[in-house]
PDB file of N, CA and C in Angstrom:
ATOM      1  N   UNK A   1      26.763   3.782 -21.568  1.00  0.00           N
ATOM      2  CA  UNK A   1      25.463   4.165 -22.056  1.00  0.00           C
ATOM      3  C   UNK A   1      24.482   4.157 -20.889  1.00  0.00           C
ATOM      4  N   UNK A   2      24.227   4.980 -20.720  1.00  0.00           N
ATOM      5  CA  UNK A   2      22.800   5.044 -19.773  1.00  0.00           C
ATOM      6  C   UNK A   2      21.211   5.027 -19.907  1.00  0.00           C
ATOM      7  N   UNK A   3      20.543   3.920 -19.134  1.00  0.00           N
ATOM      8  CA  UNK A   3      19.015   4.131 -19.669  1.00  0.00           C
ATOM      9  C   UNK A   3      18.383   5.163 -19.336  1.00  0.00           C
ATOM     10  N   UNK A   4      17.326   4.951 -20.052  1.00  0.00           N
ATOM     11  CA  UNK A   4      16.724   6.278 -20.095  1.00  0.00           C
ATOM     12  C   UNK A   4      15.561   5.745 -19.094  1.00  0.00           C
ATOM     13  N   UNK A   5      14.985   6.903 -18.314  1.00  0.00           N
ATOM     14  CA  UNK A   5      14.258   6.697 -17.001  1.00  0.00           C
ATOM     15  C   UNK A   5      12.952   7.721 -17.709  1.00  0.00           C
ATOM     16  N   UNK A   6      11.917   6.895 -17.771  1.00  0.00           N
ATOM     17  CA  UNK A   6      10.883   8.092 -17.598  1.00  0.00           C
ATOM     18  C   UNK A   6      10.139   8.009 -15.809  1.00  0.00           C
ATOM     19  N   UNK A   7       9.938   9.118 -16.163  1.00  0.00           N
ATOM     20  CA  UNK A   7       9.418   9.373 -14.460  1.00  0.00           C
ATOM     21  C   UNK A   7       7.958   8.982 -14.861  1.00  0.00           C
ATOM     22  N   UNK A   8       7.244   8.776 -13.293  1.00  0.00           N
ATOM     23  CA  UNK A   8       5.804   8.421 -13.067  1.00  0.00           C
ATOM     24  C   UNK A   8       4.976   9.733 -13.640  1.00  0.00           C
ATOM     25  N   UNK A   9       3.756   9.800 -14.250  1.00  0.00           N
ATOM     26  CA  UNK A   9       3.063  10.725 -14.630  1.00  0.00           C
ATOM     27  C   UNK A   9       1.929  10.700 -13.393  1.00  0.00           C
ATOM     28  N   UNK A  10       0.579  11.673 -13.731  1.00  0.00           N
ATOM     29  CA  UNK A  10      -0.401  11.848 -12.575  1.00  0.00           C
ATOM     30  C   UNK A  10      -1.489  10.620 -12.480  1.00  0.00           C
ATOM     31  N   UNK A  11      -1.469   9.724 -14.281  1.00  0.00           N
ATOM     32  CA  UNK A  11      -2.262   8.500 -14.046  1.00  0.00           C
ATOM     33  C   UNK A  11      -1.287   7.676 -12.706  1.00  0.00           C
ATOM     34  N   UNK A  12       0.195   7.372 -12.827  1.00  0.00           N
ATOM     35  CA  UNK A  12       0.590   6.980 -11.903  1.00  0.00           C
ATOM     36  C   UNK A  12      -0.230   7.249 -10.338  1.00  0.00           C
ATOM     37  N   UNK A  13      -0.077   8.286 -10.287  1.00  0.00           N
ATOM     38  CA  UNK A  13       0.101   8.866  -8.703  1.00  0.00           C
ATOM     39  C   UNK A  13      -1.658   8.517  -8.313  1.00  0.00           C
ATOM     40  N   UNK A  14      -2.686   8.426  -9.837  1.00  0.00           N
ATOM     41  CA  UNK A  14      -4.041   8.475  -9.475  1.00  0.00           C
ATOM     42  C   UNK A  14      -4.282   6.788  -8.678  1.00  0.00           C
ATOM     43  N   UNK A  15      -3.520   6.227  -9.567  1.00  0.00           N
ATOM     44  CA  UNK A  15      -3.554   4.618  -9.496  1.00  0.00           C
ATOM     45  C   UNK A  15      -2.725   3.931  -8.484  1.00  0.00           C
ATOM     46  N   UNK A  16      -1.653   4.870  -7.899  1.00  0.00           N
ATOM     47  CA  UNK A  16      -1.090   4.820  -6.435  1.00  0.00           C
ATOM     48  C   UNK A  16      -2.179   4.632  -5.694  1.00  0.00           C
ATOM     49  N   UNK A  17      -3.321   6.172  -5.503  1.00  0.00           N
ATOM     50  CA  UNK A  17      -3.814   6.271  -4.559  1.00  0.00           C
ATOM     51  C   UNK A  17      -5.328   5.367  -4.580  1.00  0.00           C
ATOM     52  N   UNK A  18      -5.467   5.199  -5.742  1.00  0.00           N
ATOM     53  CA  UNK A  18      -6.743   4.294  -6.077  1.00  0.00           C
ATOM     54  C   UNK A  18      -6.107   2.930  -5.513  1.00  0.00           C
ATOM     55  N   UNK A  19      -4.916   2.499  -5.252  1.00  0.00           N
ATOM     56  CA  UNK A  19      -4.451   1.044  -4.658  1.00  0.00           C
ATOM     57  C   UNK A  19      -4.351   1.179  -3.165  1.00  0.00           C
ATOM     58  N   UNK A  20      -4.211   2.477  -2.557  1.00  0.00           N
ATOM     59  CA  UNK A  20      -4.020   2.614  -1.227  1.00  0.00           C
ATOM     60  C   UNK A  20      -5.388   2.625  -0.633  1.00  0.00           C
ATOM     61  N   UNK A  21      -6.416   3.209  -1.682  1.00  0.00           N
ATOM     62  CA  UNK A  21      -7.899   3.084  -0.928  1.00  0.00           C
ATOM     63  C   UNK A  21      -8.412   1.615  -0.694  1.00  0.00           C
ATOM     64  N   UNK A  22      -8.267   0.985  -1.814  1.00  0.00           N
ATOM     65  CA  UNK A  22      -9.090  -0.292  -2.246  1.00  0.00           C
ATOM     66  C   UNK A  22      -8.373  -1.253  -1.125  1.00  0.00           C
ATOM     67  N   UNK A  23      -7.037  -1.014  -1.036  1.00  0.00           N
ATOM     68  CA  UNK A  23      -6.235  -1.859   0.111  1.00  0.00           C
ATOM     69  C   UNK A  23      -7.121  -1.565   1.830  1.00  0.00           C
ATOM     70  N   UNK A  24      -7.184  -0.788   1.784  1.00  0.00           N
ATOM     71  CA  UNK A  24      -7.828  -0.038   3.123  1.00  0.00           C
ATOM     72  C   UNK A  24      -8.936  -0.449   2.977  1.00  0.00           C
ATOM     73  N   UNK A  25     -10.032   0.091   2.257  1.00  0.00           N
ATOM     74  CA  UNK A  25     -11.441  -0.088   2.669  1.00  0.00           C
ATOM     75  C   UNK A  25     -11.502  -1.924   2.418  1.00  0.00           C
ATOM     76  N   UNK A  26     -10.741  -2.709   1.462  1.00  0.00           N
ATOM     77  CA  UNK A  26     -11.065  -4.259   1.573  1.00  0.00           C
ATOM     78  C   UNK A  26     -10.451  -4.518   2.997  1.00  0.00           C
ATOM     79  N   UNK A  27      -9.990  -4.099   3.677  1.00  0.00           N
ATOM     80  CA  UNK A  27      -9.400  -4.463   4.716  1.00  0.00           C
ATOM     81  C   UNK A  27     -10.350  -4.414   6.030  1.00  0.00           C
ATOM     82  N   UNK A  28     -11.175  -3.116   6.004  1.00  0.00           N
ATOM     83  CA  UNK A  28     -11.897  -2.888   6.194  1.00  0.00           C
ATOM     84  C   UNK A  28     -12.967  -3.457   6.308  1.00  0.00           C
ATOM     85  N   UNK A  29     -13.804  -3.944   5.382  1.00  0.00           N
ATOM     86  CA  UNK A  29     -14.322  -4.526   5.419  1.00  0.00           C
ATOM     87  C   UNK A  29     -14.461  -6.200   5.236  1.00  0.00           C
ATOM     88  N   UNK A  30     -13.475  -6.721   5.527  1.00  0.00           N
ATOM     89  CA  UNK A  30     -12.299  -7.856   5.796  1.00  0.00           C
ATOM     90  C   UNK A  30     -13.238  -8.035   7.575  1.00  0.00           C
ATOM     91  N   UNK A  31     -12.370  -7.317   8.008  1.00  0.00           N
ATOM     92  CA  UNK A  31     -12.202  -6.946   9.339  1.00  0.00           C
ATOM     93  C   UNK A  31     -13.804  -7.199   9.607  1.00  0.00           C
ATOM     94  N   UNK A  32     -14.230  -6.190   9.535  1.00  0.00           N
ATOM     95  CA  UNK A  32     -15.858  -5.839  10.107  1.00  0.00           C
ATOM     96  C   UNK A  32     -16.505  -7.704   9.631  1.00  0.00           C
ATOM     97  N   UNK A  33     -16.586  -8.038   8.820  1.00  0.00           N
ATOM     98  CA  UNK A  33     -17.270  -9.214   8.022  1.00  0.00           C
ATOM     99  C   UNK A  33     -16.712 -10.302   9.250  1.00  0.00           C
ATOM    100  N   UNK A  34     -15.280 -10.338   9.439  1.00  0.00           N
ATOM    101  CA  UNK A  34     -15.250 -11.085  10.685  1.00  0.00           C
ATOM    102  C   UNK A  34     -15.852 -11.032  11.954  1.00  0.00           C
ATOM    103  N   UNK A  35     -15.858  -9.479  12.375  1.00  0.00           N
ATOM    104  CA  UNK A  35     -16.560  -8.992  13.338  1.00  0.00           C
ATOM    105  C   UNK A  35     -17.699  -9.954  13.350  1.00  0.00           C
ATOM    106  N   UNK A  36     -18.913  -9.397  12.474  1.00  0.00           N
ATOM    107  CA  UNK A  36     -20.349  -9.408  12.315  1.00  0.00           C
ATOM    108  C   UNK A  36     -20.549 -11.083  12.298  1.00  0.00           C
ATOM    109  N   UNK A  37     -19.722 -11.731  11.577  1.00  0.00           N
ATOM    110  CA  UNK A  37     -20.121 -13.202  11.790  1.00  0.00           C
ATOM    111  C   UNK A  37     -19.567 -14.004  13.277  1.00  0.00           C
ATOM    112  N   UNK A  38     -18.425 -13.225  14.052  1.00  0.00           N
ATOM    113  CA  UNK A  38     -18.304 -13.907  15.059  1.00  0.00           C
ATOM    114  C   UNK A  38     -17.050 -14.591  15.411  1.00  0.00           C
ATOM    115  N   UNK A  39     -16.401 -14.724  14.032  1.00  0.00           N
ATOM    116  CA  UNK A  39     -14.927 -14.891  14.117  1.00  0.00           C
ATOM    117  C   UNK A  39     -13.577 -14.211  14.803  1.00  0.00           C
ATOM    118  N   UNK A  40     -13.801 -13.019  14.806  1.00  0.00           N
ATOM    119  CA  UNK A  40     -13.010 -12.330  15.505  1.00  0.00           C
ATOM    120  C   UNK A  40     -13.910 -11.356  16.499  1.00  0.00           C
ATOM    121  N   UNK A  41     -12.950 -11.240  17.630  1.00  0.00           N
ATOM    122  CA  UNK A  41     -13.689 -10.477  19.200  1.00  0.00           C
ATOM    123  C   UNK A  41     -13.005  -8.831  18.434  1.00  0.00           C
ATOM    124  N   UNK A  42     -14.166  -8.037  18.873  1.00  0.00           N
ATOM    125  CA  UNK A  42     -13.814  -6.650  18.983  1.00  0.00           C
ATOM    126  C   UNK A  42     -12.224  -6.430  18.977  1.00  0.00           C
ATOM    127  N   UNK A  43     -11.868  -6.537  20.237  1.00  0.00           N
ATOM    128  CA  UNK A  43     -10.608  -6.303  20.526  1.00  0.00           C
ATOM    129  C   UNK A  43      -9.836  -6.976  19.838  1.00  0.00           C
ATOM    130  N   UNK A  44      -9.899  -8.275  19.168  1.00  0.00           N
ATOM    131  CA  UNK A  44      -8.954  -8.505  18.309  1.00  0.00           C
ATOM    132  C   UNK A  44      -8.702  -7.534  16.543  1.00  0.00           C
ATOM    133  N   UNK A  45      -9.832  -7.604  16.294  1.00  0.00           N
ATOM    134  CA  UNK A  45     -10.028  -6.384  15.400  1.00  0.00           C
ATOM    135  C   UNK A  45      -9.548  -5.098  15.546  1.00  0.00           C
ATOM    136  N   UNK A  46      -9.460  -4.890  16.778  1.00  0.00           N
ATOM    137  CA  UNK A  46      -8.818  -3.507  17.266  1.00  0.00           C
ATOM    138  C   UNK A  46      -7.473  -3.510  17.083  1.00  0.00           C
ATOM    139  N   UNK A  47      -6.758  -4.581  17.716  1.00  0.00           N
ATOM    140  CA  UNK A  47      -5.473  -5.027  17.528  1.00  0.00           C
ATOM    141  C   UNK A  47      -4.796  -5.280  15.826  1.00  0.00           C
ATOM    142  N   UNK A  48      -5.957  -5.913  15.480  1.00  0.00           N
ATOM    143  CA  UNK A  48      -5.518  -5.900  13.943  1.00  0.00           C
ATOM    144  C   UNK A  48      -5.574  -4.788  13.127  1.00  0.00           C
ATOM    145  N   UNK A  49      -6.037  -3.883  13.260  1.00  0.00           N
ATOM    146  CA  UNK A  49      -6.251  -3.075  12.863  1.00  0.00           C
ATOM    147  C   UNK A  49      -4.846  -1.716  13.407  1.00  0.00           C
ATOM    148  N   UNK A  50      -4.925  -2.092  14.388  1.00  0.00           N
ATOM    149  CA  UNK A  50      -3.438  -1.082  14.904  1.00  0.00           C
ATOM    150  C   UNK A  50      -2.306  -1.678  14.658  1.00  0.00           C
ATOM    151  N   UNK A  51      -2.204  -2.857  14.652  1.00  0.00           N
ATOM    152  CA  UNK A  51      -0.855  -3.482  14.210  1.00  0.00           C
ATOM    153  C   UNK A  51      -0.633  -4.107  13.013  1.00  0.00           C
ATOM    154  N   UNK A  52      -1.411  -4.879  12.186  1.00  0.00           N
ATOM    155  CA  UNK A  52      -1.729  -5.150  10.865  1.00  0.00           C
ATOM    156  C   UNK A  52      -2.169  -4.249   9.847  1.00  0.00           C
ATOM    157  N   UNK A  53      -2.666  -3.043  10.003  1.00  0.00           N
ATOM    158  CA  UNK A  53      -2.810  -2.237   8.884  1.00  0.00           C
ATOM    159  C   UNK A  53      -2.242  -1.281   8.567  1.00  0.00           C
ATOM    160  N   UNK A  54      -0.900  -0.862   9.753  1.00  0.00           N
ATOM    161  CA  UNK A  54      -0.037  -0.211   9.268  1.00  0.00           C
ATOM    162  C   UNK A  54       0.677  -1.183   8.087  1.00  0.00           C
ATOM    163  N   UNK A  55       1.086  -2.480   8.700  1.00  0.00           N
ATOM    164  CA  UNK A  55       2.144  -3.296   8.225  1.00  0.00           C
ATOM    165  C   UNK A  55       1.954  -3.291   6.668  1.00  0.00           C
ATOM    166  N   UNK A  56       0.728  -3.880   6.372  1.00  0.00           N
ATOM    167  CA  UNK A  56       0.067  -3.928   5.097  1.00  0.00           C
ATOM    168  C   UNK A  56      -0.302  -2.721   4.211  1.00  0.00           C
ATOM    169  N   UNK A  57      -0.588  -1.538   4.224  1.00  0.00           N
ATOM    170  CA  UNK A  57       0.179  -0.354   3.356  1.00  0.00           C
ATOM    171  C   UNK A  57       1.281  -0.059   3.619  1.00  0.00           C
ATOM    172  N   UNK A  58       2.498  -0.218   4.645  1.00  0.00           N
ATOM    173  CA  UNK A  58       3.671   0.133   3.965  1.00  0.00           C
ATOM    174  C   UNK A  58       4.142  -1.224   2.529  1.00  0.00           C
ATOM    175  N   UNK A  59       3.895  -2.504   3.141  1.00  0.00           N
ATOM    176  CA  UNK A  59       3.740  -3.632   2.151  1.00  0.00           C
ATOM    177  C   UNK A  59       3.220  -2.907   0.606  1.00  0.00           C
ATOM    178  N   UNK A  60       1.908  -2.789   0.935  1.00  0.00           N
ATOM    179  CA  UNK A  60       1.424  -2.309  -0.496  1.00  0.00           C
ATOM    180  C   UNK A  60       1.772  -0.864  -1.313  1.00  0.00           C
ATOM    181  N   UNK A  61       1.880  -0.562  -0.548  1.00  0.00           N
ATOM    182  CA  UNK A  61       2.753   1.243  -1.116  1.00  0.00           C
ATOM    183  C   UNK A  61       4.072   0.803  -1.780  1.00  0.00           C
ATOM    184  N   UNK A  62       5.220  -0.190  -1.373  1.00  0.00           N
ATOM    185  CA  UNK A  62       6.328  -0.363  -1.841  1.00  0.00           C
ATOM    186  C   UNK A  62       5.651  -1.183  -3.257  1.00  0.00           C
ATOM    187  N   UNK A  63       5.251  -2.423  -3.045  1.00  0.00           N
ATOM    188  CA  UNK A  63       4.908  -2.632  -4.586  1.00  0.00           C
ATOM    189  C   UNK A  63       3.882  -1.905  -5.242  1.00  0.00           C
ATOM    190  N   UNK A  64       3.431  -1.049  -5.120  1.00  0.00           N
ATOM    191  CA  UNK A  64       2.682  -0.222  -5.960  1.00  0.00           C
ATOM    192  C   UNK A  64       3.816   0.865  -6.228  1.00  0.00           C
ATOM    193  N   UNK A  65       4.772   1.543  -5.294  1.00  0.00           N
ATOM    194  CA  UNK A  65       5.496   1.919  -6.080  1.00  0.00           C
ATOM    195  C   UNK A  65       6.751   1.216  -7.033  1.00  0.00           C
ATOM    196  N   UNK A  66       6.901   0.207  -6.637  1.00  0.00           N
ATOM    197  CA  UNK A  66       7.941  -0.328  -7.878  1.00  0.00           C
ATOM    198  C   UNK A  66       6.803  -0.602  -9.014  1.00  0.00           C
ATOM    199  N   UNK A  67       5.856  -1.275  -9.216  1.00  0.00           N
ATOM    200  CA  UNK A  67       5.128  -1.090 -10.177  1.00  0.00           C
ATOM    201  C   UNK A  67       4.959  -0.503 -11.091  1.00  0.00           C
ATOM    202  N   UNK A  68       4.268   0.879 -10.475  1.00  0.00           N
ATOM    203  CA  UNK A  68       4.081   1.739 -11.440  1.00  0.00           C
ATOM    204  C   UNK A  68       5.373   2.755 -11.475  1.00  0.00           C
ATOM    205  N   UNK A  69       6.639   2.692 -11.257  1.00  0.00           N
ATOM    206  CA  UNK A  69       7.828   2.947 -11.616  1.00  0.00           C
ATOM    207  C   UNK A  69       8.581   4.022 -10.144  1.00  0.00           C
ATOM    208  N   UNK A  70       8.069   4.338  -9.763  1.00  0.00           N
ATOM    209  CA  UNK A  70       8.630   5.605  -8.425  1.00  0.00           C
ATOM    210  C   UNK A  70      10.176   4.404  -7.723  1.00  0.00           C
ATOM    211  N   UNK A  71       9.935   3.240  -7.607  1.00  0.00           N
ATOM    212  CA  UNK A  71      11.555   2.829  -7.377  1.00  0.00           C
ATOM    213  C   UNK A  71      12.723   3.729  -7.602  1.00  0.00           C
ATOM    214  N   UNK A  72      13.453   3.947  -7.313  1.00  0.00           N
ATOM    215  CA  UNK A  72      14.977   4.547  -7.520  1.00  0.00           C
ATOM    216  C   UNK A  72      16.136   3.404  -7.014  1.00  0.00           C
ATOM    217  N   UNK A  73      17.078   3.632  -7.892  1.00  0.00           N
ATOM    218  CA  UNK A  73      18.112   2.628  -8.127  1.00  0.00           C
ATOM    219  C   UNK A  73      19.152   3.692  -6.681  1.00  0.00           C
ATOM    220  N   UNK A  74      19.743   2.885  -5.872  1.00  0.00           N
ATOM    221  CA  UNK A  74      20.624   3.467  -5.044  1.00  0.00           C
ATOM    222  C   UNK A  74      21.529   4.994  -5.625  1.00  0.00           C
ATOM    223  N   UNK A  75      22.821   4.333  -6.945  1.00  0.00           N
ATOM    224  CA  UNK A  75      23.288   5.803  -7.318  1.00  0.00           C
ATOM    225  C   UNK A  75      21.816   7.102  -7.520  1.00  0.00           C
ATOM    226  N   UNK A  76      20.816   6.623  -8.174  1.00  0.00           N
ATOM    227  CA  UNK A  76      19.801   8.076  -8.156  1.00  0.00           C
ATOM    228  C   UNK A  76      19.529   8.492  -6.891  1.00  0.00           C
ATOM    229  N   UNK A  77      19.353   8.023  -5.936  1.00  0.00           N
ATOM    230  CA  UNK A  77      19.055   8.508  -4.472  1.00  0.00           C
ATOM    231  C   UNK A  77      20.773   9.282  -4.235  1.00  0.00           C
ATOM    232  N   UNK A  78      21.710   8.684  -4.175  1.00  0.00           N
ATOM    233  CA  UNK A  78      22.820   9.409  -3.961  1.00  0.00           C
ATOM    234  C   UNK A  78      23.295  10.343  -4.725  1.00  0.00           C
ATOM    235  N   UNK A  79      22.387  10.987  -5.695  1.00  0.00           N
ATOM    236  CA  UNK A  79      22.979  11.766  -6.723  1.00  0.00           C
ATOM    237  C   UNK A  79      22.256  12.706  -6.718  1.00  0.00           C
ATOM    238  N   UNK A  80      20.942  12.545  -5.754  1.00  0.00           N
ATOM    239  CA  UNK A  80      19.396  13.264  -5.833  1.00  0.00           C
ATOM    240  C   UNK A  80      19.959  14.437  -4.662  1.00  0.00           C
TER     241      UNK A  80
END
């Protein structure tokens, strides 16, 4: 017997991208808030920002897609 799979609809894909913004701009302004008070030097911000904010949307893209369902089980990728 096989389950039945519904695929992601466009609320999905809206609420993907509504998680990829909110991840970014809090990050964003994460970042800067350290800036402005003194905690972090420019250049470290720079650094975090080139090396930490890739890291953290591929992070958040994978659980936002298992979430809201876009996961695929290995046989569907090999069958796709």
């Amino acid at each position: 017997m096989t389950a039945i799979r519904h695929t992601p609809g466009p609320a999905a894909a809206e609420a993907f991208t509504f998680g990829i913004a909110i991840t970014t701009l809090t990050t964003l302004a994460g970042i800067g808030v350290l800036v402005w008070t003194g905690m972090m030097t420019v250049i470290g911000a720079v650094a975090a920002l080139l090396l930490g904010l890739p890291t953290l949307l591929v992070i958040v893209s994978c659980l936002l897609s298992v979430w809201l369902g876009y996961n695929r089980d290995a046989v569907d990728v090999a069958l796709s």
